[in-house]
N, C-alpha and C. Protein backbone atom coordinates (compact mmCIF):
# COMPACT_ATOMS: atom_id res chain seq x y z
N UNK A 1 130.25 67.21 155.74
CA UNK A 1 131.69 67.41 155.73
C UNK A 1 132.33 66.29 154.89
N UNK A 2 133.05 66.58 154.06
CA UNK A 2 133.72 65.76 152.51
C UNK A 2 134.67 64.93 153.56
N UNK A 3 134.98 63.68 152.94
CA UNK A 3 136.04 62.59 153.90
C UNK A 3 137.01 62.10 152.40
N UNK A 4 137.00 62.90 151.20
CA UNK A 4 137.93 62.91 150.29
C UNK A 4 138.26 64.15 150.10
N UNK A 5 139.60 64.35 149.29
CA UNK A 5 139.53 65.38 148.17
C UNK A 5 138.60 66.18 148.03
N UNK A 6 138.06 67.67 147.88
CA UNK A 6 137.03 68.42 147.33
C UNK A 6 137.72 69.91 146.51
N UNK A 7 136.91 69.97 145.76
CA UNK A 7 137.20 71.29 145.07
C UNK A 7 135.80 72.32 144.82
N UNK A 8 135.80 73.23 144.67
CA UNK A 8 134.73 74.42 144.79
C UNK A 8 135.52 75.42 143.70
N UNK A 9 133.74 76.15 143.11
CA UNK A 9 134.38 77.29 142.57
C UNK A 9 134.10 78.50 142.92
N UNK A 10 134.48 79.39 142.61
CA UNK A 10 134.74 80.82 143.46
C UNK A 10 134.27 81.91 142.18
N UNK A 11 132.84 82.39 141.44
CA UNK A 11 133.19 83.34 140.26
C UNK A 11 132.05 84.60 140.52
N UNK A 12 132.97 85.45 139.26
CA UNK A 12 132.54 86.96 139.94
C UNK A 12 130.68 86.55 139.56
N UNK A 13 129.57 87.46 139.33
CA UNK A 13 130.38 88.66 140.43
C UNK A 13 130.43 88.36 141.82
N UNK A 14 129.49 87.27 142.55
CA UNK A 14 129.54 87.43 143.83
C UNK A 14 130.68 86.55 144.85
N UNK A 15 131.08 85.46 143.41
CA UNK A 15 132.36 84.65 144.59
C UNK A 15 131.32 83.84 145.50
N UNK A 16 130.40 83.39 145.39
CA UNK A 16 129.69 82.74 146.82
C UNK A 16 130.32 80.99 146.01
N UNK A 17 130.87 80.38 146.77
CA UNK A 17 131.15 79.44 146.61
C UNK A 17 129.97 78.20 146.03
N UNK A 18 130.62 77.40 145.63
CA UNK A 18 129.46 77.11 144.69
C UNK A 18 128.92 75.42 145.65
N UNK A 19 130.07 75.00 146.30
CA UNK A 19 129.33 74.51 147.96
C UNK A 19 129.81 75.25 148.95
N UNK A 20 129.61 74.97 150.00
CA UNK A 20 129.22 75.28 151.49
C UNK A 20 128.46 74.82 152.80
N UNK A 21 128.64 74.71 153.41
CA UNK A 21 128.51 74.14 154.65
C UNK A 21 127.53 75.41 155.96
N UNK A 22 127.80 75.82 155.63
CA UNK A 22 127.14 77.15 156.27
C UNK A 22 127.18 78.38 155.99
N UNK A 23 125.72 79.47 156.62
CA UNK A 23 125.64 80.93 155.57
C UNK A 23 125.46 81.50 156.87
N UNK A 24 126.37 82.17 157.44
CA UNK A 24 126.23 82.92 158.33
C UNK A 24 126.02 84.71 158.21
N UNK A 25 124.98 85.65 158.50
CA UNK A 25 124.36 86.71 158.33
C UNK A 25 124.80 87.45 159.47
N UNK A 26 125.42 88.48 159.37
CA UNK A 26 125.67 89.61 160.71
C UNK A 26 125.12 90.66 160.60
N UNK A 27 123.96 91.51 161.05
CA UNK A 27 122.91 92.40 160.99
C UNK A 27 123.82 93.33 162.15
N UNK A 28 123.30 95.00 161.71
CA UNK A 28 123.52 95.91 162.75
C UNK A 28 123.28 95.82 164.47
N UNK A 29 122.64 94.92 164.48
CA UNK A 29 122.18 94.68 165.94
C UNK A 29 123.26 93.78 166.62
N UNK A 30 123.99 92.84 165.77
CA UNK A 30 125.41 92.26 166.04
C UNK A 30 126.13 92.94 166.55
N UNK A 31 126.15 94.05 166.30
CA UNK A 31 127.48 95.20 166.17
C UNK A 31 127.54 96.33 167.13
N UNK A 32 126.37 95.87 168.47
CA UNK A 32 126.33 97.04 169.39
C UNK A 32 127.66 97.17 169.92
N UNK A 33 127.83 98.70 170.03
CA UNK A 33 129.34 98.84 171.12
C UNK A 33 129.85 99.13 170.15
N UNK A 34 129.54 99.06 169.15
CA UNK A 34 131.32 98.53 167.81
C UNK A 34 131.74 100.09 167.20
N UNK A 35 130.34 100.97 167.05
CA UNK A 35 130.68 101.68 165.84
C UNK A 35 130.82 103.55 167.17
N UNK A 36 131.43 104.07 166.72
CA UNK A 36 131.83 105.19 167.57
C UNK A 36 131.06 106.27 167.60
N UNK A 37 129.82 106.27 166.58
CA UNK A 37 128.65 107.29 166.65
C UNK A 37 127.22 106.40 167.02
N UNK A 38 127.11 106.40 168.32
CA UNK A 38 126.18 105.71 168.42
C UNK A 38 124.93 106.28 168.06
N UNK A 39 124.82 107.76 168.41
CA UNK A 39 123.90 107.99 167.97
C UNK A 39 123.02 107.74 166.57
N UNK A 40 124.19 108.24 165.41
CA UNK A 40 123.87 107.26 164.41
C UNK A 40 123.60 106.13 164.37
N UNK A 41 124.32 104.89 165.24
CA UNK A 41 124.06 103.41 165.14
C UNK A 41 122.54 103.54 165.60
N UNK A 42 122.06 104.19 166.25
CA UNK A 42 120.70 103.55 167.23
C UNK A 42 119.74 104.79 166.08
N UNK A 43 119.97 105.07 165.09
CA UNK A 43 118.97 105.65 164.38
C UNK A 43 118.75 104.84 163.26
N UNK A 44 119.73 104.50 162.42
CA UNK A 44 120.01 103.54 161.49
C UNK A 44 119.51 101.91 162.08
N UNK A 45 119.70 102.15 163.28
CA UNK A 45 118.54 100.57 163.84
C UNK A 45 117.38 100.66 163.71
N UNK A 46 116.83 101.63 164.34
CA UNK A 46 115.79 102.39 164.29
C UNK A 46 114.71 101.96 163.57
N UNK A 47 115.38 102.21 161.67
CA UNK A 47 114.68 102.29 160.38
C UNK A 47 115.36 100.86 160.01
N UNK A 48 116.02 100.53 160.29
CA UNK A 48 116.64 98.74 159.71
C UNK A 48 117.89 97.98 160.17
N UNK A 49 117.34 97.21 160.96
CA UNK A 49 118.37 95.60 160.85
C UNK A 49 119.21 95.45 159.78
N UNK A 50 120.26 95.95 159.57
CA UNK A 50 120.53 96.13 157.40
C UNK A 50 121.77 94.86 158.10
N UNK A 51 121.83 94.15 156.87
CA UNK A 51 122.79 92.96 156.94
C UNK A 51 124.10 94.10 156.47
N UNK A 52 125.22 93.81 157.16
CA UNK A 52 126.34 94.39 157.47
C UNK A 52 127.46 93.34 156.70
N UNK A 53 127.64 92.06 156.83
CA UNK A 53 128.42 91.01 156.28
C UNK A 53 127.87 89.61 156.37
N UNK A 54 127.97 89.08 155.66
CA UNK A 54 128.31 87.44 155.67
C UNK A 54 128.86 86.67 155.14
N UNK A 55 129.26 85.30 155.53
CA UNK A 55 130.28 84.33 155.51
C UNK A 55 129.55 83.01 155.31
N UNK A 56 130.11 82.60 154.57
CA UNK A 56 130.33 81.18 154.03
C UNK A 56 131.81 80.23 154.27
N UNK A 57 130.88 79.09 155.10
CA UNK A 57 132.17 78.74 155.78
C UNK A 57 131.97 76.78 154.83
N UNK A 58 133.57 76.80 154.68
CA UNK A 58 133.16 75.08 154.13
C UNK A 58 134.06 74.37 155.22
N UNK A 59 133.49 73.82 156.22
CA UNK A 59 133.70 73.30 157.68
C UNK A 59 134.45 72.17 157.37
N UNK A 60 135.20 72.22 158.35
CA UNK A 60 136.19 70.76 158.35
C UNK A 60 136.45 70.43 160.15
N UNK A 61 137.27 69.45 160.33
CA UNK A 61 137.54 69.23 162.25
C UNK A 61 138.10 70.27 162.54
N UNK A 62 137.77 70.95 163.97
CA UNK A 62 138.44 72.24 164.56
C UNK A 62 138.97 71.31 164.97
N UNK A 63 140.39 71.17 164.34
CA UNK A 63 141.73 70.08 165.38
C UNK A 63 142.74 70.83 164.10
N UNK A 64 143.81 70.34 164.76
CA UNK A 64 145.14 70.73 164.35
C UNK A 64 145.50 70.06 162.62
N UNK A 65 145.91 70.82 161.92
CA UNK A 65 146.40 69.52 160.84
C UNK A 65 145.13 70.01 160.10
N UNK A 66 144.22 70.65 160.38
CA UNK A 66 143.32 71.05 159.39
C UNK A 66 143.26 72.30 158.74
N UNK A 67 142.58 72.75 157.71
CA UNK A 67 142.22 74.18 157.38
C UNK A 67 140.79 74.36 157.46
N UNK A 68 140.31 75.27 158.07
CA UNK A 68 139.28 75.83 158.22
C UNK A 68 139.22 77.28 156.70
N UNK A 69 138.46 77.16 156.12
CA UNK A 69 138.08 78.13 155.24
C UNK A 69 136.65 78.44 154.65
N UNK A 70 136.53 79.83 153.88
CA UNK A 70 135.30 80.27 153.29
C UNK A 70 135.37 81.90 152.46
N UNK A 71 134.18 82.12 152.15
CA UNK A 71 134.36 83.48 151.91
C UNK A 71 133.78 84.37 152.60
N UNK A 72 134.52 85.41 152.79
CA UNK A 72 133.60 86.75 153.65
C UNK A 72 133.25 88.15 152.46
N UNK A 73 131.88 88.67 152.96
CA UNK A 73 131.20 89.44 151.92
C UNK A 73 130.53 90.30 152.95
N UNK A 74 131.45 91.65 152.67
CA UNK A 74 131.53 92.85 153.71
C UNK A 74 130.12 93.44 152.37
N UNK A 75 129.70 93.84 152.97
CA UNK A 75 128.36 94.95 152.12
C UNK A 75 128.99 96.40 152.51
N UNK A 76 128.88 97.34 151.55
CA UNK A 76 128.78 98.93 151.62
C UNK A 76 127.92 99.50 152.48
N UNK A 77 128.42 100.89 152.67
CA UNK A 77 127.16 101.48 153.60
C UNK A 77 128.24 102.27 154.83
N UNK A 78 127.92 102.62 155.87
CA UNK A 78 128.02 103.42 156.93
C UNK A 78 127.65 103.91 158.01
N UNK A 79 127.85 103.46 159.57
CA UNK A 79 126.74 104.36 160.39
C UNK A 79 127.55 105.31 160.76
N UNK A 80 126.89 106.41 160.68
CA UNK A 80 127.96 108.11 160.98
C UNK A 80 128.90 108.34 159.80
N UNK A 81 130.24 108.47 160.10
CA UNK A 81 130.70 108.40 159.28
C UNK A 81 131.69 107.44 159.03
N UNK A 82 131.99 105.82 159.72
CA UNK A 82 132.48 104.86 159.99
C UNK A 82 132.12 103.51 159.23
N UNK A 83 132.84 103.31 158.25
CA UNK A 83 131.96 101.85 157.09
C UNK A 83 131.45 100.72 157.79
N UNK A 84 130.85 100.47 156.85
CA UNK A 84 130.32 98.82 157.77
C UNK A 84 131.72 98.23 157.95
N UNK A 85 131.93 96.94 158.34
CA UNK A 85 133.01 96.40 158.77
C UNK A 85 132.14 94.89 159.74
N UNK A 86 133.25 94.25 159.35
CA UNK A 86 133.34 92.83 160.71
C UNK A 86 133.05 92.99 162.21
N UNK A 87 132.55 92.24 162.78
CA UNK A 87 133.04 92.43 164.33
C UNK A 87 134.40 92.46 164.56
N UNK A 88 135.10 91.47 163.69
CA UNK A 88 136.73 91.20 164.16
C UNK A 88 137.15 90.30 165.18
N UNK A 89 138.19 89.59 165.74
CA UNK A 89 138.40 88.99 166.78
C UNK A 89 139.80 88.07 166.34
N UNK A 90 140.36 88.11 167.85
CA UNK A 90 141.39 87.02 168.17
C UNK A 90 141.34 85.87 167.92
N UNK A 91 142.24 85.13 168.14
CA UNK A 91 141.83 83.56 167.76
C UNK A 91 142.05 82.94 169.12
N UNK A 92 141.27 82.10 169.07
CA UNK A 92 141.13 81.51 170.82
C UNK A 92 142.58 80.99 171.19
N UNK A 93 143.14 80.46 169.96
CA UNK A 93 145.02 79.81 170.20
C UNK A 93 145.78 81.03 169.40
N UNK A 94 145.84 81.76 170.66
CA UNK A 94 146.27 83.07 170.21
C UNK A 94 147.78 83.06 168.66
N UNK A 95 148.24 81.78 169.47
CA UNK A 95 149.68 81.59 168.28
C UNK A 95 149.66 80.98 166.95
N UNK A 96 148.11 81.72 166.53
CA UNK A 96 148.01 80.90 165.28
C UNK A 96 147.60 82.11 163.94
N UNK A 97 147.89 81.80 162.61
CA UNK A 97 147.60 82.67 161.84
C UNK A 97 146.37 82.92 160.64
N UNK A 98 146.47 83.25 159.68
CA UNK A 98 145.73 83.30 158.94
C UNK A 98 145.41 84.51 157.71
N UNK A 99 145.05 83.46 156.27
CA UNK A 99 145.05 84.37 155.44
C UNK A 99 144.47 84.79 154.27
N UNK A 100 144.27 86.01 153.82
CA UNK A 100 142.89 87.04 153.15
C UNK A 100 143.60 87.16 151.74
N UNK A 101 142.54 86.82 151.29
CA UNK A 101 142.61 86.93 149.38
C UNK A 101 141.96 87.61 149.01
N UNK A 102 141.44 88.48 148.67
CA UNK A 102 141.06 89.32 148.41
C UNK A 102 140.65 89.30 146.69
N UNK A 103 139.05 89.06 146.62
CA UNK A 103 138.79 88.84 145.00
C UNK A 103 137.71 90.17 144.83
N UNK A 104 137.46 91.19 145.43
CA UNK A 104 136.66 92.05 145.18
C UNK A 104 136.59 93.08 145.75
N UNK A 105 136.13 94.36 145.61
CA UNK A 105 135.53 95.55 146.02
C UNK A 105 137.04 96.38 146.87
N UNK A 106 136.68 97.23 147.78
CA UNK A 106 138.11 98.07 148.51
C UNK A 106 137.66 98.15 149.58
N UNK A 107 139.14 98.40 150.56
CA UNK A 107 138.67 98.09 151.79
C UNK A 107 140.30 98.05 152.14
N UNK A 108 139.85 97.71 153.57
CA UNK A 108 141.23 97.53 154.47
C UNK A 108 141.36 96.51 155.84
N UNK A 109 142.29 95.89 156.29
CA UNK A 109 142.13 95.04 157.12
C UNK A 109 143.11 95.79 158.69
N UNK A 110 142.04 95.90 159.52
CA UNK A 110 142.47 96.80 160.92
C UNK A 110 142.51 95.23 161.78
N UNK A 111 144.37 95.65 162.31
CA UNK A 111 144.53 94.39 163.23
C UNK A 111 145.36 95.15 164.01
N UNK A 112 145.66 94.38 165.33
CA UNK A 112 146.42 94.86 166.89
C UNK A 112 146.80 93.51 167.05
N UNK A 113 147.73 93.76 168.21
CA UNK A 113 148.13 92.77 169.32
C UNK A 113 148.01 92.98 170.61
N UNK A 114 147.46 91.75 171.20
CA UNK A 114 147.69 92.38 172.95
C UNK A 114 148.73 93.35 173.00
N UNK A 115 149.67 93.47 173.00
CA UNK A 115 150.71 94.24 173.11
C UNK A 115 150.65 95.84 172.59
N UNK A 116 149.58 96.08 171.79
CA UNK A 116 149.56 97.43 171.31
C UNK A 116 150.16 97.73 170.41
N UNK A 117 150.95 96.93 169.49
CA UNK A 117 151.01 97.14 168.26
C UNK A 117 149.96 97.42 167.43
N UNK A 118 149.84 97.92 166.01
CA UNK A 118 148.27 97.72 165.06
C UNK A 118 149.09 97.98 163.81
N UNK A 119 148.53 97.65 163.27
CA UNK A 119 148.77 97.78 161.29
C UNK A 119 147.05 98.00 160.78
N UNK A 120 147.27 98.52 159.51
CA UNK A 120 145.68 99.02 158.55
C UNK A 120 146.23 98.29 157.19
N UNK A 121 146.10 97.35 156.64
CA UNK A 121 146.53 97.06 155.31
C UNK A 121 145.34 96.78 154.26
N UNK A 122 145.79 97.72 153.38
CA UNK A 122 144.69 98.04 152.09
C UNK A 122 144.32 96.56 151.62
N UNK A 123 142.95 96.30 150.99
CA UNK A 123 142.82 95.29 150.40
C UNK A 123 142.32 95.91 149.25
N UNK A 124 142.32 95.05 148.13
CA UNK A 124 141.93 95.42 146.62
C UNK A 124 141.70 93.79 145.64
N UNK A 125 141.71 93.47 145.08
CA UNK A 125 141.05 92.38 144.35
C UNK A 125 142.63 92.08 143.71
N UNK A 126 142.94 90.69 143.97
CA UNK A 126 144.27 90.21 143.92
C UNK A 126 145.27 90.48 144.81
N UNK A 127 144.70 91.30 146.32
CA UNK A 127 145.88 91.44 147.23
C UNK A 127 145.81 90.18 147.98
N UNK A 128 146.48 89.31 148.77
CA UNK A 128 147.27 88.52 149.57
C UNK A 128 147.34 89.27 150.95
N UNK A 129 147.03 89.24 152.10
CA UNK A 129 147.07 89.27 152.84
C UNK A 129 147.47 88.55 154.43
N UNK A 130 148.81 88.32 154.91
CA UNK A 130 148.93 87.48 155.56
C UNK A 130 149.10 87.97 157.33
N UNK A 131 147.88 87.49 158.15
CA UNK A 131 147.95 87.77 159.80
C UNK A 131 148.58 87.22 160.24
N UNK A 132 149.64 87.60 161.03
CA UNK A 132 150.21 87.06 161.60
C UNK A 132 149.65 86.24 163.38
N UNK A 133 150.39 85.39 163.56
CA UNK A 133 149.94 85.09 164.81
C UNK A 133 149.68 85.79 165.91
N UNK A 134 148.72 86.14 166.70
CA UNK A 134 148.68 87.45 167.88
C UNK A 134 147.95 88.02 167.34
N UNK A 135 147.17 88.40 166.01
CA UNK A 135 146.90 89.71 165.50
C UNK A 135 145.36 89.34 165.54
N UNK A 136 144.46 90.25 166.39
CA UNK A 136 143.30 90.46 165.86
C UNK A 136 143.33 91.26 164.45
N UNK A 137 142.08 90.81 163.80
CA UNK A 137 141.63 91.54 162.82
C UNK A 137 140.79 91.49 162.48
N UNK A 138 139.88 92.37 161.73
CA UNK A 138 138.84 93.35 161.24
C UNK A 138 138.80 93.57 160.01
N UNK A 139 137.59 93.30 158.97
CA UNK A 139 137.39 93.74 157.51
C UNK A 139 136.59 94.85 157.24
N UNK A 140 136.85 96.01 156.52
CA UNK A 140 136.84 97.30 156.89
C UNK A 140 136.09 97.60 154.81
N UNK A 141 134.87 97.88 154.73
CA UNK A 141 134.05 98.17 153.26
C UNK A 141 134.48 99.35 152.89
N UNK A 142 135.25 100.34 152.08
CA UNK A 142 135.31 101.42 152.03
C UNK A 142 134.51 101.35 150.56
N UNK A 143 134.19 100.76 149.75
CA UNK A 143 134.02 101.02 148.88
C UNK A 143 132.26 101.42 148.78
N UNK A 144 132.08 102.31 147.76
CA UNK A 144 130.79 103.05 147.43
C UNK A 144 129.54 102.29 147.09
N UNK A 145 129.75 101.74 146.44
CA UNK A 145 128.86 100.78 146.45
C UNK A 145 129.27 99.25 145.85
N UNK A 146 129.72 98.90 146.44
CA UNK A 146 130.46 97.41 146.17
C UNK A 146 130.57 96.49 147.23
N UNK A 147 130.33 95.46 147.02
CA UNK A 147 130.60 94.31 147.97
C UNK A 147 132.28 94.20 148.48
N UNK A 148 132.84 93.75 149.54
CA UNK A 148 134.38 93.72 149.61
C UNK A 148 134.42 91.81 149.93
N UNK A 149 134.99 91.44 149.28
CA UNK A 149 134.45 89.97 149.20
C UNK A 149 136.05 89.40 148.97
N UNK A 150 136.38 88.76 150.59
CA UNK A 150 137.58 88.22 150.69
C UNK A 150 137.57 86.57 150.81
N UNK A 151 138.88 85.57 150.30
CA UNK A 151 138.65 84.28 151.05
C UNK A 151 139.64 83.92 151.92
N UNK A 152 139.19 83.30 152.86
CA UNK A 152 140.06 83.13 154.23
C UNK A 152 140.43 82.13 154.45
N UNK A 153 141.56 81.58 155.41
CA UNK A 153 142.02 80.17 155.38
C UNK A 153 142.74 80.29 156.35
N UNK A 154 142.54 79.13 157.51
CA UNK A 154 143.01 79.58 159.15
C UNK A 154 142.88 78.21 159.90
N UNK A 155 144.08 77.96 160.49
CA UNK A 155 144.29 76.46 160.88
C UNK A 155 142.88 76.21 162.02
N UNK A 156 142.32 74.47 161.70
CA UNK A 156 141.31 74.08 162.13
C UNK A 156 141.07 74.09 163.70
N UNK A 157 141.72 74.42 164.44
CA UNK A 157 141.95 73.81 166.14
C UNK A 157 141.91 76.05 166.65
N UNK A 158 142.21 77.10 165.59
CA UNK A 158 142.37 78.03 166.08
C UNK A 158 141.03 78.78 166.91
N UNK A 159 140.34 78.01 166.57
CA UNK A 159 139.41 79.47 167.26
C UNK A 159 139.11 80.67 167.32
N UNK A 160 138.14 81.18 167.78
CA UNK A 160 137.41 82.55 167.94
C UNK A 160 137.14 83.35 168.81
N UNK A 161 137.97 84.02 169.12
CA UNK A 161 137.73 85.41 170.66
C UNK A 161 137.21 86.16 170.08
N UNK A 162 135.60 86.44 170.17
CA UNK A 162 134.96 88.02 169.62
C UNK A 162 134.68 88.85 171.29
N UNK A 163 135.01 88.26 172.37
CA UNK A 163 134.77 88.84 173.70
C UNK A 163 135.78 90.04 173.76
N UNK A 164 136.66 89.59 173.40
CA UNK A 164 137.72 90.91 173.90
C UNK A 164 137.87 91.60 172.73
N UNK A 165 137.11 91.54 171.57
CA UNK A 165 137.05 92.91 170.77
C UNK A 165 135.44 93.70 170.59
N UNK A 166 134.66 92.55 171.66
CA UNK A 166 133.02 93.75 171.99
C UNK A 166 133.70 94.04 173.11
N UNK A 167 134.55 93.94 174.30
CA UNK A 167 134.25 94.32 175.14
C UNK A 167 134.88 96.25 174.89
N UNK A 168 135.37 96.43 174.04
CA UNK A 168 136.36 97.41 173.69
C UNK A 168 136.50 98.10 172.45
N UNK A 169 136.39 97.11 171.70
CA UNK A 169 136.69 97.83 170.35
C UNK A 169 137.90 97.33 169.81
N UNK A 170 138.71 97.92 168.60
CA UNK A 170 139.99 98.00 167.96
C UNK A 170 140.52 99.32 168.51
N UNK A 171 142.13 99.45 168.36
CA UNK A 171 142.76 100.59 168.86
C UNK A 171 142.39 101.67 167.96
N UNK A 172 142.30 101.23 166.28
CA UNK A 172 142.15 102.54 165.26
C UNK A 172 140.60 101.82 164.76
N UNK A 173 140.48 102.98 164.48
CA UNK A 173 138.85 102.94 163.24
C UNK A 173 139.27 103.64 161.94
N UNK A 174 138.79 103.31 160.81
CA UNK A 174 138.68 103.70 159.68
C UNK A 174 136.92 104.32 159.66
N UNK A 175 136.98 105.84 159.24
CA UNK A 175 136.27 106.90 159.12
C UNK A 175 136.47 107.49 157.46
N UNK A 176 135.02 107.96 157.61
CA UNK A 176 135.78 108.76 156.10
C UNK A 176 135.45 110.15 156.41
N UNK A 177 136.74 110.87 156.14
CA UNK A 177 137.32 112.46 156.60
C UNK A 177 137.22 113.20 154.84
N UNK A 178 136.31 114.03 154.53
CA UNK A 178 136.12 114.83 153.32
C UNK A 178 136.56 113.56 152.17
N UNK A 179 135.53 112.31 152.15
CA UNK A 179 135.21 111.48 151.04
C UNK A 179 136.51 110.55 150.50
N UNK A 180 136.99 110.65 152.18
CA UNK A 180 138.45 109.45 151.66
C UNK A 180 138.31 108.81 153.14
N UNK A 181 139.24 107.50 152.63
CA UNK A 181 139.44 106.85 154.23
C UNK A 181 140.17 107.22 154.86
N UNK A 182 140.16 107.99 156.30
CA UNK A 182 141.26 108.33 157.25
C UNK A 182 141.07 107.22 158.88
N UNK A 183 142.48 107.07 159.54
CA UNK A 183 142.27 106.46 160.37
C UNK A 183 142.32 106.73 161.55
N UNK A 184 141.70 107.08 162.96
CA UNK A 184 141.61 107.52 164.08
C UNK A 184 141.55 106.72 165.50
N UNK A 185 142.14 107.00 166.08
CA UNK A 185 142.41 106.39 167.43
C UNK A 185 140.82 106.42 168.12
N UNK A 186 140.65 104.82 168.58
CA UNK A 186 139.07 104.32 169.12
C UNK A 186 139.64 105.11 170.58
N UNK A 187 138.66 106.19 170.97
CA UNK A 187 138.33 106.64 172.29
C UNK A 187 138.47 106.20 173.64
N UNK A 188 137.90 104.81 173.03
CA UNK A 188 137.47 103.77 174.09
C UNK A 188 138.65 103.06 174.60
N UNK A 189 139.76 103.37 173.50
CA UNK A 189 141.10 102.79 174.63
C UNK A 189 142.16 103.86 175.22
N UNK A 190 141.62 105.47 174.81
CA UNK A 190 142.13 106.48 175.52
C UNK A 190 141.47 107.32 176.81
N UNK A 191 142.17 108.40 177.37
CA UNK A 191 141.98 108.84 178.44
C UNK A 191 140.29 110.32 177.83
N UNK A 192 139.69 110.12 178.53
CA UNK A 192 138.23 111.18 178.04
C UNK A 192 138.93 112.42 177.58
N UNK A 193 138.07 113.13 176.80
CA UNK A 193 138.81 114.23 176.13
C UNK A 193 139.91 114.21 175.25
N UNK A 194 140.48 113.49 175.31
CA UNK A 194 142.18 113.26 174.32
C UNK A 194 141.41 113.52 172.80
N UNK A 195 142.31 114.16 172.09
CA UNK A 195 141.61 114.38 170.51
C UNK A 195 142.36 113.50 170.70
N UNK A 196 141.76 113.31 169.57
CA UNK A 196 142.19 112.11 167.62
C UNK A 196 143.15 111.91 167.21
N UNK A 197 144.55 111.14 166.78
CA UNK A 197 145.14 111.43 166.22
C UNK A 197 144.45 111.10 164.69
N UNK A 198 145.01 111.61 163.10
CA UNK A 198 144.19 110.72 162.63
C UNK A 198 145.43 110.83 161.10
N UNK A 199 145.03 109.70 160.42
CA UNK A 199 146.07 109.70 159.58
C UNK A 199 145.31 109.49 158.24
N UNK A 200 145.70 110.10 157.04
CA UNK A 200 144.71 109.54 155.98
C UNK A 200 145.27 108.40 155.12
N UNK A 201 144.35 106.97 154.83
CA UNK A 201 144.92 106.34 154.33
C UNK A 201 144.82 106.36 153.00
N UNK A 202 146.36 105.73 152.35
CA UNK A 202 146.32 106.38 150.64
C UNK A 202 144.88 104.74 150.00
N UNK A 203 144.18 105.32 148.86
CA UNK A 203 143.91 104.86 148.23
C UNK A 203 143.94 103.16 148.26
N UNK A 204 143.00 102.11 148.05
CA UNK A 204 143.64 100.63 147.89
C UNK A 204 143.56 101.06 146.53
N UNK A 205 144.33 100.26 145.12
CA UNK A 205 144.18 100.29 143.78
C UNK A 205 144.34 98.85 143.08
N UNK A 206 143.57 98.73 142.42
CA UNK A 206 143.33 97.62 141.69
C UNK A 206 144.75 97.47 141.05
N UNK A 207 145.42 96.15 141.28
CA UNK A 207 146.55 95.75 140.73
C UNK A 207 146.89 94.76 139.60
């Protein structure tokens, strides 16, 4: 951990920072509970452990007054018909924020609040993305075969709740409905039987 000044570079195609502090790997087996066709999930285990995302984190003090940052690198792919994606999670100091740059591939960022609010906001290479405090969120691969490769930056003292988004899920999932992304209400926070609502989301586009 640097005790001056540091700078890093960030270039295509993969953006992996050129230091780092840690390489963290999230495999399908991370992700039990998460994806809404299990049957698919437990077949696709089956035949492979497939790395789903990872992160590169350049570590600093989890205390206040700091930034915690790195890059995240969502991989393509699908179990059923639901993209790979993040686990997702709260921040342990719920009143804190954080925010997504977005240098590659398409995709979308699925966030809630205790409260039951949610937003889906497109990402694309040069979008800005800013969470607000309260907001879980989720990085969502729609793209075909492309990496979705965001960088993040989130005060040092905030922390990590991934408990209360395995124990449940997100309120919406991103699915793909006849070869586009549409978004559908997770089951798991409605009454059995209730259809779907489902909405299609437009396009992210390179800006």
């Amino acid at each position: 951990m640097k005790t001056v000044p540091f700078s890093f570079d960030l270039r295509s195609p993969d953006f992996i920072p050129s230091t780092y502090d840690n390489h963290i790997k999230r495999t399908l087996s991370a992700m039990k509970g998460q994806y809404l066709d299990q049957q698919a999930y437990n077949q696709l285990l089956a035949r492979d452990d497939a790395l789903l995302y990872e992160v590169y984190e350049i570590k600093r003090p989890k205390v206040a007054g700091e930034l915690l940052h790195g890059i995240s690198i969502v991989h393509p792919g699908k179990v059923g018909d639901e993209y790979f994606m993040t686990k997702g999670h709260f921040h342990t100091v719920l009143d804190t924020a954080e925010i997504y740059y977005c240098q590659k591939g398409q995709g979308y960022m699925v966030m809630e609040t205790p409260e039951g609010d949610w937003a889906v906001e497109p990402l694309f290479p040069g979008r800005v993305l800013y969470v607000l405090p309260r907001w879980a969120h989720r990085s969502v691969n729609t793209s075909a075969g492309e990496d979705l490769v965001t960088f993040f930056v989130y005060p040092g003292n905030s922390g990590h709740d991934y408990g209360t988004i395995e124990a449940q899920g997100f309120r919406k999932l991103v699915i793909e409905c006849d070869g586009q992304p549409a978004i559908i209400d997770n089951p798991r926070w409605y009454q059995p039987g209730r259809r779907y609502s489902q909405e299609r989301l437009s396009q992210p586009e390179n800006r």
